[in-house]
N, C-alpha and C. Protein backbone atom coordinates (compact mmCIF):
# COMPACT_ATOMS: atom_id res chain seq x y z
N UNK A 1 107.26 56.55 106.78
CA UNK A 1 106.92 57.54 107.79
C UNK A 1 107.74 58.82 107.60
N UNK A 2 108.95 58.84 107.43
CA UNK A 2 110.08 59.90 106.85
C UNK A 2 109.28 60.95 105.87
N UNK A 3 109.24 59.92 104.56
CA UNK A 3 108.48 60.79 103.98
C UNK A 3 106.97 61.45 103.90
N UNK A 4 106.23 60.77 104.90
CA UNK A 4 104.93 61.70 105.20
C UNK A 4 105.45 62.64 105.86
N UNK A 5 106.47 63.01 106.91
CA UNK A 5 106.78 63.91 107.73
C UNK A 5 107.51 65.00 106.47
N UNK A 6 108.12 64.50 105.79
CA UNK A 6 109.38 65.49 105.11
C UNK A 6 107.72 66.30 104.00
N UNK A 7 106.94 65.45 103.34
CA UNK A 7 105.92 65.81 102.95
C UNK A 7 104.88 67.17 103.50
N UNK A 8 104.64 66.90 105.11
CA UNK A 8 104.09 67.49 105.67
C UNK A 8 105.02 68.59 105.91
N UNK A 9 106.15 68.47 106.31
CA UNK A 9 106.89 70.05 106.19
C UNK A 9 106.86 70.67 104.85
N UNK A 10 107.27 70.01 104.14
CA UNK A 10 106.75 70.98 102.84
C UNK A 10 105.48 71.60 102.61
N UNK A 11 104.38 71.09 102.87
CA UNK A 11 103.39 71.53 102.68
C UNK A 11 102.80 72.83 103.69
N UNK A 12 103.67 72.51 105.14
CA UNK A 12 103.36 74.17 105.94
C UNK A 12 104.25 74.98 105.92
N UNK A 13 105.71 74.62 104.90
CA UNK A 13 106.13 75.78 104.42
C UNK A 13 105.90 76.57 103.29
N UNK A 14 105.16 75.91 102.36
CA UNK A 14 104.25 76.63 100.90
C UNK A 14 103.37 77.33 101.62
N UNK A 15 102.61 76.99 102.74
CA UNK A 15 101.83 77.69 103.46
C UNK A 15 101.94 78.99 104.06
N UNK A 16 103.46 78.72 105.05
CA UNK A 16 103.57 79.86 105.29
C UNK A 16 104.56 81.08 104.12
N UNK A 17 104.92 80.60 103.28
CA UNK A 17 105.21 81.34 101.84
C UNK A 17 104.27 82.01 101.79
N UNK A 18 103.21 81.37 101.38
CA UNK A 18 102.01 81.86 100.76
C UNK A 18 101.60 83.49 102.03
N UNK A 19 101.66 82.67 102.90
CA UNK A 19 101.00 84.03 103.76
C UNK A 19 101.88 85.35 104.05
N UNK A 20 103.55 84.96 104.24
CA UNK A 20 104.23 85.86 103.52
C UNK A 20 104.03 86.94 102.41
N UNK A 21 103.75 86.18 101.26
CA UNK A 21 103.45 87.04 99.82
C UNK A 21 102.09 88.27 100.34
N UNK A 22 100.98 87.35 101.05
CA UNK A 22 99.86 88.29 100.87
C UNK A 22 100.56 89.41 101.61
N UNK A 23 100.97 89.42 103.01
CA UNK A 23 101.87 90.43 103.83
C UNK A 23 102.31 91.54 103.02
N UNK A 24 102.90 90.94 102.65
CA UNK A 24 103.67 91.84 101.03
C UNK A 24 102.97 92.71 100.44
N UNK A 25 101.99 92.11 100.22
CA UNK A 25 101.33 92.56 98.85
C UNK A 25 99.85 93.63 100.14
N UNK A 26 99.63 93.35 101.46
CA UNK A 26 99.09 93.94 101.98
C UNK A 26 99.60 95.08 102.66
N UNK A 27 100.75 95.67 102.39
CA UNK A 27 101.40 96.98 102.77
C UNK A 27 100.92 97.90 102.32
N UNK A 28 100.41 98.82 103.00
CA UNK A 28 100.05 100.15 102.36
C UNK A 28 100.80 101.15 102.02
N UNK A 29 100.24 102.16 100.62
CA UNK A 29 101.23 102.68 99.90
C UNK A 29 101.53 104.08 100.99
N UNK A 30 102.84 104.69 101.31
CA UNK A 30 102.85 105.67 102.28
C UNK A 30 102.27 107.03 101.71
N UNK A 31 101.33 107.59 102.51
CA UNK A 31 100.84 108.34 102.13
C UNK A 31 101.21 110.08 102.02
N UNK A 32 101.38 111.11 101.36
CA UNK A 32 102.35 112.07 102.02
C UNK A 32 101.42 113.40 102.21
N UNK A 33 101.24 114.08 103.14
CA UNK A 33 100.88 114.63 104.03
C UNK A 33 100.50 115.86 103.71
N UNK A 34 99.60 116.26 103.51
CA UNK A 34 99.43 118.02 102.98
C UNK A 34 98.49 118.54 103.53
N UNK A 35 98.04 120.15 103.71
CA UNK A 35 97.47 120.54 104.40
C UNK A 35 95.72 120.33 104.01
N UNK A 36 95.55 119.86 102.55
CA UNK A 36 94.14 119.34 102.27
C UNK A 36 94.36 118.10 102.70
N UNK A 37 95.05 116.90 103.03
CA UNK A 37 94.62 115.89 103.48
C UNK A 37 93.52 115.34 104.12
N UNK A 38 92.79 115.08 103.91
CA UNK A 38 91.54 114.68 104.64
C UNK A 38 91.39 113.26 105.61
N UNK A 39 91.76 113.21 106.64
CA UNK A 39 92.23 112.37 107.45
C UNK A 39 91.20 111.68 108.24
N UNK A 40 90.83 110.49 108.28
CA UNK A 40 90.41 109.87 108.97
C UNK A 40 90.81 108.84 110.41
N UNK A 41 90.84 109.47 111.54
CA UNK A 41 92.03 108.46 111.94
C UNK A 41 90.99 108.17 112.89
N UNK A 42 91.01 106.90 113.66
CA UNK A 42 90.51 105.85 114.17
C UNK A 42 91.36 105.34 115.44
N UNK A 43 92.12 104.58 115.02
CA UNK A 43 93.07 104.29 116.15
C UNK A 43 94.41 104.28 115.56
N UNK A 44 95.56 105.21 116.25
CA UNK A 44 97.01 105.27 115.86
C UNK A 44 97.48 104.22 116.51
N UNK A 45 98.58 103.53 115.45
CA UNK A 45 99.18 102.31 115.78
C UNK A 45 100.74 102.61 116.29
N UNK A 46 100.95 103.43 115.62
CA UNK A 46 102.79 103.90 116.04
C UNK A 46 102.86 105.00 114.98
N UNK A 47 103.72 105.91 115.79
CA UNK A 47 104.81 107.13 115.32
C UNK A 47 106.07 106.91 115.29
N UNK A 48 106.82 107.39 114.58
CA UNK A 48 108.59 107.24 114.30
C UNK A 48 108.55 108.25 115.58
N UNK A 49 109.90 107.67 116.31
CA UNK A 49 110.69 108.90 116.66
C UNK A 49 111.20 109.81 116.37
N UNK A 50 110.94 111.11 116.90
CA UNK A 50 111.82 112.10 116.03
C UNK A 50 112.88 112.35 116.37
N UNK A 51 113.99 112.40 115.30
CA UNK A 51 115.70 112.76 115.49
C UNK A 51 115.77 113.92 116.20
N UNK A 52 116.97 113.61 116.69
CA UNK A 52 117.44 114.53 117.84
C UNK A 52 118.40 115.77 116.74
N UNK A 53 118.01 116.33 116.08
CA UNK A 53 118.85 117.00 114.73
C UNK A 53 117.79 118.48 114.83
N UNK A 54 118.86 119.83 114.47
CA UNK A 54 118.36 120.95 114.33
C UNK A 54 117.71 121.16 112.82
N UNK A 55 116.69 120.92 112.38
CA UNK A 55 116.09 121.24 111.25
C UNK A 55 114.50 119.71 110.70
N UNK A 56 114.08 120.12 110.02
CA UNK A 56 112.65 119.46 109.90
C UNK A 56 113.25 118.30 109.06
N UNK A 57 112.26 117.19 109.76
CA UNK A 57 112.78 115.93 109.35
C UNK A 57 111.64 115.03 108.86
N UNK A 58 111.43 113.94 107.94
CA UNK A 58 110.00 113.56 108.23
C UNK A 58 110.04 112.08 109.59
N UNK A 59 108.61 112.32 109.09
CA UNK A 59 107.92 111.11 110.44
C UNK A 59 107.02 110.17 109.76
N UNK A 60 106.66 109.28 110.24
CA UNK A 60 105.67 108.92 109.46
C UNK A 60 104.72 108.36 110.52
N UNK A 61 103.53 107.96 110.93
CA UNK A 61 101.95 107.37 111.28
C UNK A 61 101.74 106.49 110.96
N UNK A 62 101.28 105.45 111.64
CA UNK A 62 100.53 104.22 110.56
C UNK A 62 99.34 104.41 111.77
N UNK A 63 98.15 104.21 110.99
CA UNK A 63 97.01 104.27 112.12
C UNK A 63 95.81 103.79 110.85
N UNK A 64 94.94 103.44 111.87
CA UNK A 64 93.77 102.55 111.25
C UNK A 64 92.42 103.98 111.14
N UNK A 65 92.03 103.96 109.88
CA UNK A 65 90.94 104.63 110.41
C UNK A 65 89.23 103.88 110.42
N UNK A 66 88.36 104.68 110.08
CA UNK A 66 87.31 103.91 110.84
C UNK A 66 86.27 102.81 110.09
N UNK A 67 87.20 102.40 109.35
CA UNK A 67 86.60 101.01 108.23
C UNK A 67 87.83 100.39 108.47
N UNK A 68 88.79 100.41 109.31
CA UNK A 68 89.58 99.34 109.82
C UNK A 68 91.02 99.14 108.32
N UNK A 69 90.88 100.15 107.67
CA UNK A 69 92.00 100.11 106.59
C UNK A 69 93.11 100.80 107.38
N UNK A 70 94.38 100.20 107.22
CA UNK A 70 95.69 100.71 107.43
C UNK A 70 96.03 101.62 106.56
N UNK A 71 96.38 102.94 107.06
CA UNK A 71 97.75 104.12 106.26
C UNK A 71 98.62 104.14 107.15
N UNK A 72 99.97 104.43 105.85
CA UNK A 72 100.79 104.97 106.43
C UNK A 72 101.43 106.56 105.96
N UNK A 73 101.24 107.69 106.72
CA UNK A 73 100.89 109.01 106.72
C UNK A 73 102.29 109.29 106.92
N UNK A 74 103.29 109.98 106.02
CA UNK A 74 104.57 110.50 106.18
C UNK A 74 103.66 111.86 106.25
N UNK A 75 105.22 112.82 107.17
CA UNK A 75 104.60 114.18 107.39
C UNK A 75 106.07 114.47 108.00
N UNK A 76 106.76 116.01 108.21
CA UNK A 76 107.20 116.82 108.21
C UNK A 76 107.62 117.70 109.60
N UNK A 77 107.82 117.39 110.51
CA UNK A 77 108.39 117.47 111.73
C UNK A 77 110.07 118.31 112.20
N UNK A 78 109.58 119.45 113.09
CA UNK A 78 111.48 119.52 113.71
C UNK A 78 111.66 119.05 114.32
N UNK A 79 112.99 118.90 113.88
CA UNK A 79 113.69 117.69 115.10
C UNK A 79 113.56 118.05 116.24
N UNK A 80 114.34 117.76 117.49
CA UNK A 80 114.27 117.79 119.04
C UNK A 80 115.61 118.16 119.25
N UNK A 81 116.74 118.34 118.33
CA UNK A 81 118.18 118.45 118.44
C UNK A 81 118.11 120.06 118.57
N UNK A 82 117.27 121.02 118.92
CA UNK A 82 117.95 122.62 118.37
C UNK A 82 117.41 123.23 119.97
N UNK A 83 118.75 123.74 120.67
CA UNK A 83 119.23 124.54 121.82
C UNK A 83 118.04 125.73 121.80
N UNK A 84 117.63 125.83 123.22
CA UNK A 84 117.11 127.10 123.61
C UNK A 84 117.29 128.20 123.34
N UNK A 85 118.77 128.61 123.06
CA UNK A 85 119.73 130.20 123.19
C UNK A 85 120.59 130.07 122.68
């Protein structure tokens, strides 16, 4: 009985290995941002915060567009750190 159990854990941890790797290997390459970009966006999933720092920082997007493929859209942002006066 031991070893059907020690068996069966092995076998749903190759499993979840396995689904790990695809994860991996299903990351999208980040995309970088220019004013021809031709953008399809669908539904935004999350934005970085932007640093609290005086000068342009990047950001990046991940959002689905409308065939349900994931990007992730780096782009070019000022910070929130720079005084009124």
């Amino acid at each position: 009985m031991k070893g059907f159990i020690a068996l069966a854990l092995m076998g749903i941890a190759t499993v979840a290995a396995a689904d790990d790797v695809e994860v991996a290997q299903a990351q999208p390459v980040v995309e970088q941002y220019t004013y021809a970009t031709d953008l399809d966006v669908a539904h935004v999933i999350s934005v970085t915060p932007t640093a609290d720092v005086c000068e342009v920082v990047p950001a990046q997007m991940i959002y689905e567009d409308h065939q349900g493929q994931r990007h992730i859209l780096e782009y070019r942002v000022m910070g929130n750190g720079c005084s009124n006066g």
